[in-house]
C-alpha atoms as a PDB file:
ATOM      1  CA  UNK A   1       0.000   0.000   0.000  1.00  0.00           C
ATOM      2  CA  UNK A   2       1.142   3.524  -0.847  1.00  0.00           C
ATOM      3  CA  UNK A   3       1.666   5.909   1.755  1.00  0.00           C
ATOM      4  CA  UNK A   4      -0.485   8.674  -0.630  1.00  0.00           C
ATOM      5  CA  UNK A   5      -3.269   6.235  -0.317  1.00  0.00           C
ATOM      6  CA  UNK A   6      -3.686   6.242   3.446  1.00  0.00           C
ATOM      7  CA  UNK A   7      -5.544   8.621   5.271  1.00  0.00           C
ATOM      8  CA  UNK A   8      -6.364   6.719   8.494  1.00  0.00           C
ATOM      9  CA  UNK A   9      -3.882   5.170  10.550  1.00  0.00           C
ATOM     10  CA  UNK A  10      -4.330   2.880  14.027  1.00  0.00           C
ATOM     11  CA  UNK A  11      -1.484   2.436  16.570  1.00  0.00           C
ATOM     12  CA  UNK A  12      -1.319   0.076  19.375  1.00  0.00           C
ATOM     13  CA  UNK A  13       0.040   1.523  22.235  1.00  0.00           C
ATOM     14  CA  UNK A  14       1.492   5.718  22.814  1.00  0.00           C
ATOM     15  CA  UNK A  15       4.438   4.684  24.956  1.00  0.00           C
ATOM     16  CA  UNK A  16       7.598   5.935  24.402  1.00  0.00           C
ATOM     17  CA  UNK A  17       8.046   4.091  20.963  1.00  0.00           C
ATOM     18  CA  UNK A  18       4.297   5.113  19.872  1.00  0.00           C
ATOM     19  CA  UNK A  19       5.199   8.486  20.211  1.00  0.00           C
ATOM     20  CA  UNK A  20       7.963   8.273  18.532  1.00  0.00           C
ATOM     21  CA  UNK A  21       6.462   6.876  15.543  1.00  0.00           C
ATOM     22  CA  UNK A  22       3.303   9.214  15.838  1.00  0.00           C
ATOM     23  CA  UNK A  23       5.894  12.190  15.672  1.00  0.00           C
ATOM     24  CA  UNK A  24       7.775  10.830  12.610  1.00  0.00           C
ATOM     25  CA  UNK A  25       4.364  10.159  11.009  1.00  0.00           C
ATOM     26  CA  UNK A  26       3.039  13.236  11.721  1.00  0.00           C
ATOM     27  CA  UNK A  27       5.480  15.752  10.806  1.00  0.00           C
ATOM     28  CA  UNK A  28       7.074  13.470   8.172  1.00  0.00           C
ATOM     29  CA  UNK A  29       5.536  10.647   6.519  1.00  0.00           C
ATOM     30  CA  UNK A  30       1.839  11.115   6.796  1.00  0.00           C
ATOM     31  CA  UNK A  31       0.919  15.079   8.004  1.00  0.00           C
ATOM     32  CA  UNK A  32      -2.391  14.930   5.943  1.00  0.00           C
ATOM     33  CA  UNK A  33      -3.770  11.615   8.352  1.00  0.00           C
ATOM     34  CA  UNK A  34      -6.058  11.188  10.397  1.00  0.00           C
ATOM     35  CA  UNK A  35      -4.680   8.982  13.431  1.00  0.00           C
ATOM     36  CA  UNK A  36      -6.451   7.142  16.242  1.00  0.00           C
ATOM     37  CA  UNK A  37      -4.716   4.579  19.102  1.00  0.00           C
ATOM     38  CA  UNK A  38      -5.603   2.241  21.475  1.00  0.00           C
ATOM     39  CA  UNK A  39      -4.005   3.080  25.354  1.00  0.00           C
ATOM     40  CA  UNK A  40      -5.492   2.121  28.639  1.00  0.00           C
ATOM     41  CA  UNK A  41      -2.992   4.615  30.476  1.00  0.00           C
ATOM     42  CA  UNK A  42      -4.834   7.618  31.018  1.00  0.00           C
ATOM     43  CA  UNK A  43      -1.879  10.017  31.593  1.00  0.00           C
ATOM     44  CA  UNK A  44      -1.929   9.766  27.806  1.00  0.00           C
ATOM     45  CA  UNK A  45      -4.797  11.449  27.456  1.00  0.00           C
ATOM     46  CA  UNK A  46      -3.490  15.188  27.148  1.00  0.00           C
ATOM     47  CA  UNK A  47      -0.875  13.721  24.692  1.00  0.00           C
ATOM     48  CA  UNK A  48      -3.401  12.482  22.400  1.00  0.00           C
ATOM     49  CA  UNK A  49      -5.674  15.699  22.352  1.00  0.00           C
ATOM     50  CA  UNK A  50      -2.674  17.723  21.592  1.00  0.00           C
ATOM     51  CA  UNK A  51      -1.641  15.486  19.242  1.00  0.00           C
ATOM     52  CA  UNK A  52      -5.201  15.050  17.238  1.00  0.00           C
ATOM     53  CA  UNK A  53      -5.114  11.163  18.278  1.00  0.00           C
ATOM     54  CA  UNK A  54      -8.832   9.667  19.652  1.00  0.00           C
ATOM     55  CA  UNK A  55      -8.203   7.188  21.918  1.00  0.00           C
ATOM     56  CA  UNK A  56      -9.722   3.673  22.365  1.00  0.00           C
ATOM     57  CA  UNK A  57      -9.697   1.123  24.751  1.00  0.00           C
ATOM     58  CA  UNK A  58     -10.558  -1.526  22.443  1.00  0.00           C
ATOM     59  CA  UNK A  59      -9.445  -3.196  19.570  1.00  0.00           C
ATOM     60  CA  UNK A  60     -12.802  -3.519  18.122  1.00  0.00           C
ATOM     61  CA  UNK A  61     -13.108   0.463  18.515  1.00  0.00           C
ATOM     62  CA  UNK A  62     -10.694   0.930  16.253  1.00  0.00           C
ATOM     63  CA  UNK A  63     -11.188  -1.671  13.893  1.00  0.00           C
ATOM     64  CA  UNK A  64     -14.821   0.097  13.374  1.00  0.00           C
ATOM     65  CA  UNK A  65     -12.927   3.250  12.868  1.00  0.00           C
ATOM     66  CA  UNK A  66     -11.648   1.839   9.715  1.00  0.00           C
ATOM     67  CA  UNK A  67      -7.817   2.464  10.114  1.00  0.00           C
ATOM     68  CA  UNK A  68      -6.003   1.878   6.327  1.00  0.00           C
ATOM     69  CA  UNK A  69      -3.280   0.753   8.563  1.00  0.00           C
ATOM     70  CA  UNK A  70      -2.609  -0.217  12.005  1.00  0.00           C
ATOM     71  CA  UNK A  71       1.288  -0.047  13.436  1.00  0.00           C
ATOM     72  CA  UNK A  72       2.278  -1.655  16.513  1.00  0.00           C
ATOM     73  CA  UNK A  73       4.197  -0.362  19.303  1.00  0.00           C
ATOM     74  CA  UNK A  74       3.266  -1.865  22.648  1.00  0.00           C
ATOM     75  CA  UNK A  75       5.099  -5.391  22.716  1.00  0.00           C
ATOM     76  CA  UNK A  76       4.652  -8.988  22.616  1.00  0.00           C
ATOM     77  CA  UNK A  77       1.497  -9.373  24.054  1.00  0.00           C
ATOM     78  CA  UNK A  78      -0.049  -7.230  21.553  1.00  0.00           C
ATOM     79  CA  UNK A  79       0.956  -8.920  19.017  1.00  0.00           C
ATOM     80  CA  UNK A  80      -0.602 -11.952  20.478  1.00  0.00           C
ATOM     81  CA  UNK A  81      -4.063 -10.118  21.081  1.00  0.00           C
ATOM     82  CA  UNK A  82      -4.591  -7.469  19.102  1.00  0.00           C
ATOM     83  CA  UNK A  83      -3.101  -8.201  15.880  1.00  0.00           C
ATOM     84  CA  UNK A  84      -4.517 -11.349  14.463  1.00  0.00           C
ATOM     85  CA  UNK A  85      -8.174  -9.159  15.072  1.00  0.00           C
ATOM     86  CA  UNK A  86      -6.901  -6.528  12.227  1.00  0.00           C
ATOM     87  CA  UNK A  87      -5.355  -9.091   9.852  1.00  0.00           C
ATOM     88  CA  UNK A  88      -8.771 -10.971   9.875  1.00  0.00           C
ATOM     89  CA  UNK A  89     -10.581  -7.658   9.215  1.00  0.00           C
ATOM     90  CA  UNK A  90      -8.478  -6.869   6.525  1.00  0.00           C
ATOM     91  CA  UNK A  91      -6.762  -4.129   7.519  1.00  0.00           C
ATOM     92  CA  UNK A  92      -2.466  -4.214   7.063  1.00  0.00           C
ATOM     93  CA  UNK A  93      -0.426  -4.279  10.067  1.00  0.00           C
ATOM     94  CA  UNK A  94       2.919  -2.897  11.548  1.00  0.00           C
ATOM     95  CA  UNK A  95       4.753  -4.934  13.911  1.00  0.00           C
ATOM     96  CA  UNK A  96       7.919  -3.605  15.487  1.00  0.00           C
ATOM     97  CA  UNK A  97       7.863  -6.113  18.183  1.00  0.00           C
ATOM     98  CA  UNK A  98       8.673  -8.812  15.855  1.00  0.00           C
ATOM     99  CA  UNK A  99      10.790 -10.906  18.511  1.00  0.00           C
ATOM    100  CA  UNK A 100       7.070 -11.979  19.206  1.00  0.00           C
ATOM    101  CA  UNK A 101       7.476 -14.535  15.989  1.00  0.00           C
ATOM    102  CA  UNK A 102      10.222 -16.034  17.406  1.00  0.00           C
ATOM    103  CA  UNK A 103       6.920 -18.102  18.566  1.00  0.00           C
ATOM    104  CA  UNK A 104       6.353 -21.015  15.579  1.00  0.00           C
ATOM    105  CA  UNK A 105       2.305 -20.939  16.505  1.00  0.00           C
ATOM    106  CA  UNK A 106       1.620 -17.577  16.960  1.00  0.00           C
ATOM    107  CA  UNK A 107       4.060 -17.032  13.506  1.00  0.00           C
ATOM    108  CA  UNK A 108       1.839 -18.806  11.918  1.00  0.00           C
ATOM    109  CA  UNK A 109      -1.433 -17.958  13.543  1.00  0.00           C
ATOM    110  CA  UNK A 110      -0.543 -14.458  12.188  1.00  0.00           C
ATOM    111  CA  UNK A 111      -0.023 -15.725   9.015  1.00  0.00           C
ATOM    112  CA  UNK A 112      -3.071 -17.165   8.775  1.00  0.00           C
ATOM    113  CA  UNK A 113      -4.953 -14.340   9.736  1.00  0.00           C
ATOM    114  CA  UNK A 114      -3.671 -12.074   7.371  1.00  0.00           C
ATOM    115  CA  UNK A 115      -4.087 -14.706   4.359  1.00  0.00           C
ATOM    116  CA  UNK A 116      -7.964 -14.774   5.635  1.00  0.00           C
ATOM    117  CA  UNK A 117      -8.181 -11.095   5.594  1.00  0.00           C
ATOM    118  CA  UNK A 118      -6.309 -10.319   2.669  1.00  0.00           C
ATOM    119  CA  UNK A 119      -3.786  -8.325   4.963  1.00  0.00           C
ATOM    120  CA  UNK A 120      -0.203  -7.635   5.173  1.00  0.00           C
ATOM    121  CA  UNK A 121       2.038  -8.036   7.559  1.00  0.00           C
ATOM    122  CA  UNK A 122       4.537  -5.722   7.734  1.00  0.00           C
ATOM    123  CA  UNK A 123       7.812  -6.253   9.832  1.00  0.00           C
ATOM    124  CA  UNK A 124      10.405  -3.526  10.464  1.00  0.00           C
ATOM    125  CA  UNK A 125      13.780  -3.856  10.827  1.00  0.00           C
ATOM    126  CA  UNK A 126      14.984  -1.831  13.648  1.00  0.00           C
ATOM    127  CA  UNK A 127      18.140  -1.463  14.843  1.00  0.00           C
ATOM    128  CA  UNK A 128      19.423  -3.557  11.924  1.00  0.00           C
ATOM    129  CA  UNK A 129      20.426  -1.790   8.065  1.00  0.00           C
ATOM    130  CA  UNK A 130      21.393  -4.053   5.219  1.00  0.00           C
ATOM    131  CA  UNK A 131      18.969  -6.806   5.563  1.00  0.00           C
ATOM    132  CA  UNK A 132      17.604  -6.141   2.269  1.00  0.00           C
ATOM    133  CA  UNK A 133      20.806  -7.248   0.569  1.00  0.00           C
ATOM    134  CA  UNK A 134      20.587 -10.477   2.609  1.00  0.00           C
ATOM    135  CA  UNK A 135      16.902 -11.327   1.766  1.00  0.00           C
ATOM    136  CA  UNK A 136      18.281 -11.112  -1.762  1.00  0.00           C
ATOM    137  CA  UNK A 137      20.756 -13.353  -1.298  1.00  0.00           C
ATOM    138  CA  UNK A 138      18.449 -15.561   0.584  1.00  0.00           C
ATOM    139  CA  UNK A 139      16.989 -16.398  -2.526  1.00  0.00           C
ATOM    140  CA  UNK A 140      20.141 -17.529  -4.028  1.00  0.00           C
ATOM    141  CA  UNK A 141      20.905 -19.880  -1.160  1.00  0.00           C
ATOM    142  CA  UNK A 142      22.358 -19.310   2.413  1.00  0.00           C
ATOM    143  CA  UNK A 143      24.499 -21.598   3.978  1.00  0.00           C
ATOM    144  CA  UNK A 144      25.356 -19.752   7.312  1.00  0.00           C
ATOM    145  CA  UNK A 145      24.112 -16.850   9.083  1.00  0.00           C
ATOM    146  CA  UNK A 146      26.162 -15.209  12.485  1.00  0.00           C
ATOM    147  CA  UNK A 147      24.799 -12.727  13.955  1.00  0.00           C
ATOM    148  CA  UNK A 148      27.262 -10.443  16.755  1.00  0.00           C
ATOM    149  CA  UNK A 149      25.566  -8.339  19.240  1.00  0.00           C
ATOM    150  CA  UNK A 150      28.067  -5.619  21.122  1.00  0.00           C
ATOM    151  CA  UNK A 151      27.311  -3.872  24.470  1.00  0.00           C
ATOM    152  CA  UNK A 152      28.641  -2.313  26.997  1.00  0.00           C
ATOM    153  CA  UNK A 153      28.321  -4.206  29.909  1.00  0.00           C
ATOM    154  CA  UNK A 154      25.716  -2.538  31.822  1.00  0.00           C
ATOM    155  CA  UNK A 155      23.290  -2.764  29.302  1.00  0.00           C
ATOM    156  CA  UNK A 156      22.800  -6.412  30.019  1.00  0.00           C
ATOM    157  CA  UNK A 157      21.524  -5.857  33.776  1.00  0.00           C
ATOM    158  CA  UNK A 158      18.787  -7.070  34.006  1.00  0.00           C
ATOM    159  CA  UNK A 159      18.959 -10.496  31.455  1.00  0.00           C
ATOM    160  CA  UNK A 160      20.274 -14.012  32.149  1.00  0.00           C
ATOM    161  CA  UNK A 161      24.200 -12.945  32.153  1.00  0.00           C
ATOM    162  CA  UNK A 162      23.850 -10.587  35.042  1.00  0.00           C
ATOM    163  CA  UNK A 163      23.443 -14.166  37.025  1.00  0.00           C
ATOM    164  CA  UNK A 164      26.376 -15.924  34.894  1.00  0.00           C
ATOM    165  CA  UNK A 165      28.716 -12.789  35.006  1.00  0.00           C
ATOM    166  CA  UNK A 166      30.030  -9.825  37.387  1.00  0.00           C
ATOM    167  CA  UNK A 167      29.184  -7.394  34.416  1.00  0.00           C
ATOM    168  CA  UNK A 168      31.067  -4.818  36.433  1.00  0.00           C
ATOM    169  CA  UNK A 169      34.537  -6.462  36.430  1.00  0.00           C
ATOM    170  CA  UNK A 170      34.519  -7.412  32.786  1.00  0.00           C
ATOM    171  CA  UNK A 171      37.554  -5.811  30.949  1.00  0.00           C
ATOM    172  CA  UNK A 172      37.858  -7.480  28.210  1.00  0.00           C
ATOM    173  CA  UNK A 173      35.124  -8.392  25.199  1.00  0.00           C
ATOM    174  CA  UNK A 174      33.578 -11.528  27.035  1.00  0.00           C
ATOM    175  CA  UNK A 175      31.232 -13.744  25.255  1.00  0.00           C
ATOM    176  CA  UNK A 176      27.757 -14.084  27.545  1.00  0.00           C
ATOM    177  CA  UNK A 177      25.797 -16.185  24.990  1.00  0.00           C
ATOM    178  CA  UNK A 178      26.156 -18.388  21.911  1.00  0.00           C
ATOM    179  CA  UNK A 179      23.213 -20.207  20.244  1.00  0.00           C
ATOM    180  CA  UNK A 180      20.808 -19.962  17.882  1.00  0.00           C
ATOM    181  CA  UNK A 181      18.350 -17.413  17.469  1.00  0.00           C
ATOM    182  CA  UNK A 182      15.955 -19.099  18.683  1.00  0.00           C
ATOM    183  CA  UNK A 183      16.888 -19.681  22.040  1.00  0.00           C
ATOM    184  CA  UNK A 184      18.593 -15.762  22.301  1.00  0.00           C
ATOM    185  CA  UNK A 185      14.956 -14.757  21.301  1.00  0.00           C
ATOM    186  CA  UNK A 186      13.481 -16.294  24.555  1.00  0.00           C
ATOM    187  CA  UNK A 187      16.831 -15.799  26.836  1.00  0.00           C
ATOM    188  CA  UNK A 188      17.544 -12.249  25.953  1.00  0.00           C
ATOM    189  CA  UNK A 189      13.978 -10.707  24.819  1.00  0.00           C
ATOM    190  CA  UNK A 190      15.854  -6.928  25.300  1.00  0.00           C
ATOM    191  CA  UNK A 191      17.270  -8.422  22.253  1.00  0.00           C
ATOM    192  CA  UNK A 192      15.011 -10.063  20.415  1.00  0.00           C
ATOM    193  CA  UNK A 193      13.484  -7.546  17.859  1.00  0.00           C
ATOM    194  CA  UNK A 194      17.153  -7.670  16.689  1.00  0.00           C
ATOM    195  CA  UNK A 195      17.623 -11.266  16.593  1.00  0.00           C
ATOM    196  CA  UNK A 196      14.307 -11.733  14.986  1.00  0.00           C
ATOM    197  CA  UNK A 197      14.598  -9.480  11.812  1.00  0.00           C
ATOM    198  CA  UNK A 198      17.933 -10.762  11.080  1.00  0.00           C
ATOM    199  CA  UNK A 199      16.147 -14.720  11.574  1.00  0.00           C
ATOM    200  CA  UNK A 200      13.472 -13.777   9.176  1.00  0.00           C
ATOM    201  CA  UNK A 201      15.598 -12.331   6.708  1.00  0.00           C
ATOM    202  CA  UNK A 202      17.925 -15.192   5.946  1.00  0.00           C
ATOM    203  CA  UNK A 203      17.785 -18.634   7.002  1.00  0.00           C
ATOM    204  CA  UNK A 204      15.311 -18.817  10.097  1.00  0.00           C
ATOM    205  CA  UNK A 205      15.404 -18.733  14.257  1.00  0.00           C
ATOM    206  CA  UNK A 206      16.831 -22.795  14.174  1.00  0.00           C
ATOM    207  CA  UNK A 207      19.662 -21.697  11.454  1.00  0.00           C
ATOM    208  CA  UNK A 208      20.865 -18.167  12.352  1.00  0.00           C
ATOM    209  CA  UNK A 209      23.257 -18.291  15.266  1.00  0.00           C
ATOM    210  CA  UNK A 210      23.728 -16.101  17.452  1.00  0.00           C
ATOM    211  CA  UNK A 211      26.733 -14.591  19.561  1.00  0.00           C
ATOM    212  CA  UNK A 212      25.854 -11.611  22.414  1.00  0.00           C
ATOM    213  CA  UNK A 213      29.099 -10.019  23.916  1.00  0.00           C
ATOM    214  CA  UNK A 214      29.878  -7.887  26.937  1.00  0.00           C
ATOM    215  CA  UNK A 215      32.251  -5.229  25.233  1.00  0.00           C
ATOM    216  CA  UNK A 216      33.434  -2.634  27.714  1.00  0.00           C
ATOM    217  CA  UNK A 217      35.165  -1.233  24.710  1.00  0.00           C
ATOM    218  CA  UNK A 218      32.094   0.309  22.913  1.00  0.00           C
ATOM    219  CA  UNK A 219      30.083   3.238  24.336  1.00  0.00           C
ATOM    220  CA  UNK A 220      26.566   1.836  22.025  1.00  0.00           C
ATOM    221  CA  UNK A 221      25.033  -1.086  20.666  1.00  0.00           C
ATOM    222  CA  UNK A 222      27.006  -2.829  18.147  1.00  0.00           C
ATOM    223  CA  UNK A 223      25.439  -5.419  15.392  1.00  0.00           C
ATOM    224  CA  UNK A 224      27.191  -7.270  12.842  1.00  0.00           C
ATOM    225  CA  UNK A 225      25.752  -9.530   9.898  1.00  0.00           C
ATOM    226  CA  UNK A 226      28.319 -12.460   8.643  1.00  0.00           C
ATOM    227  CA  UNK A 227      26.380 -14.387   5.900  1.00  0.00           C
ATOM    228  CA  UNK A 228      27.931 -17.290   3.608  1.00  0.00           C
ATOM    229  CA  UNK A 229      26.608 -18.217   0.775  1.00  0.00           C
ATOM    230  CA  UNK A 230      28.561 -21.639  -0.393  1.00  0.00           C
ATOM    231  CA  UNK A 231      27.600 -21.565  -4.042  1.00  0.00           C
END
């Protein structure tokens, strides 16, 4: 769908992502729109009068509103319950919490839906550039995919290598996971929107590996791509 052909657009969830990609739409991509959302917080609801955004509770709210497009910004469980209700109505969906199809059933539940609706889905890619080169190559045939995740350490408080690792007396680039994407998906969901759209761009969560480091020698995220193609 053409962005000149939408006038309506949904978005589940106005947390700090939401409005981010309200902001980008609005001044950007889509000024002329009309926008709508679904958010059970109500400190939102200033932000969404200033911003022109009704509000819903409801997902069949705004599927009545007739969105062109829904985008969505409020995490795995929305993705779980929300979206397959706007691929079966028809309407074209957003996901940026695409870790979420790290899941084989609800993958495929989602696929479903959107084949009964006559609906895209739409997955972004996130932190990730370049992926469109390897979906090309995909199609040619890809023998290996590594993906490399850098961060400091102290951005990986909170997941399963703060209990395998003293994160604060790592010095050196240290290693805190190696597997496939599948299982970094579930272990390190901080992650997993990363993991995920380099999985479903080349060879699939059970193929792609995966290799998260500790690096107390870069100040930001770091992500690197190595993909073979043997023939």
């Amino acid at each position: 769908m053409s962005t000149h052909k939408i006038g309506r657009v949904g978005i589940i969830g106005l947390g700090a992502i939401g409005k981010r990609v309200l902001g980008a739409l609005q001044t950007q991509h889509l000024p002329l729109a009309c926008y709508a959302a679904i958010n059970h917080a109500a400190e939102v609801d200033g932000y969404a009068k200033d911003h022109k955004v009704e509000l819903f509770t409801e997902v069949q709210q705004l599927i009545d509103w007739k969105p062109d497009m829904v985008i969505e910004c409020a995490g795995h469980s929305a993705v779980v319950h929300a979206v397959p209700a706007f691929l079966h109505a028809g309407v074209d969906v957003v996901i940026a919490s695409i870790g979420a199809l790290a899941d084989k059933a609800l993958a495929a539940n989602l696929e479903l839906a959107a084949q009964k609706g006559g609906a895209r889905l739409i997955l972004v890619s996130g932190a990730i550039g370049g992926l469109d080169a390897m979906r090309s190559a995909r199609s040619a045939g890809l023998d290996e995919v590594l993906y490399i995740g850098r961060k400091p350490p102290k951005a990986w408080v909170g997941t399963p290598a703060e209990e395998e690792f003293d994160l604060d007396q790592i010095k050196v680039p240290t290693t805190i996971f190696r597997g496939t994407a599948a299982h970094a998906s579930v272990r390190f969901p901080k992650n997993a929107n990363v993991t995920a759209a380099v999985a479903l761009s080349g060879v699939g969560f059970d193929r792609t590996q995966v290799e998260l480091i500790a690096d107390p020698t870069v100040e930001k995220n770091v992500h690197e791509v190595n993909a073979v193609n043997g023939h």
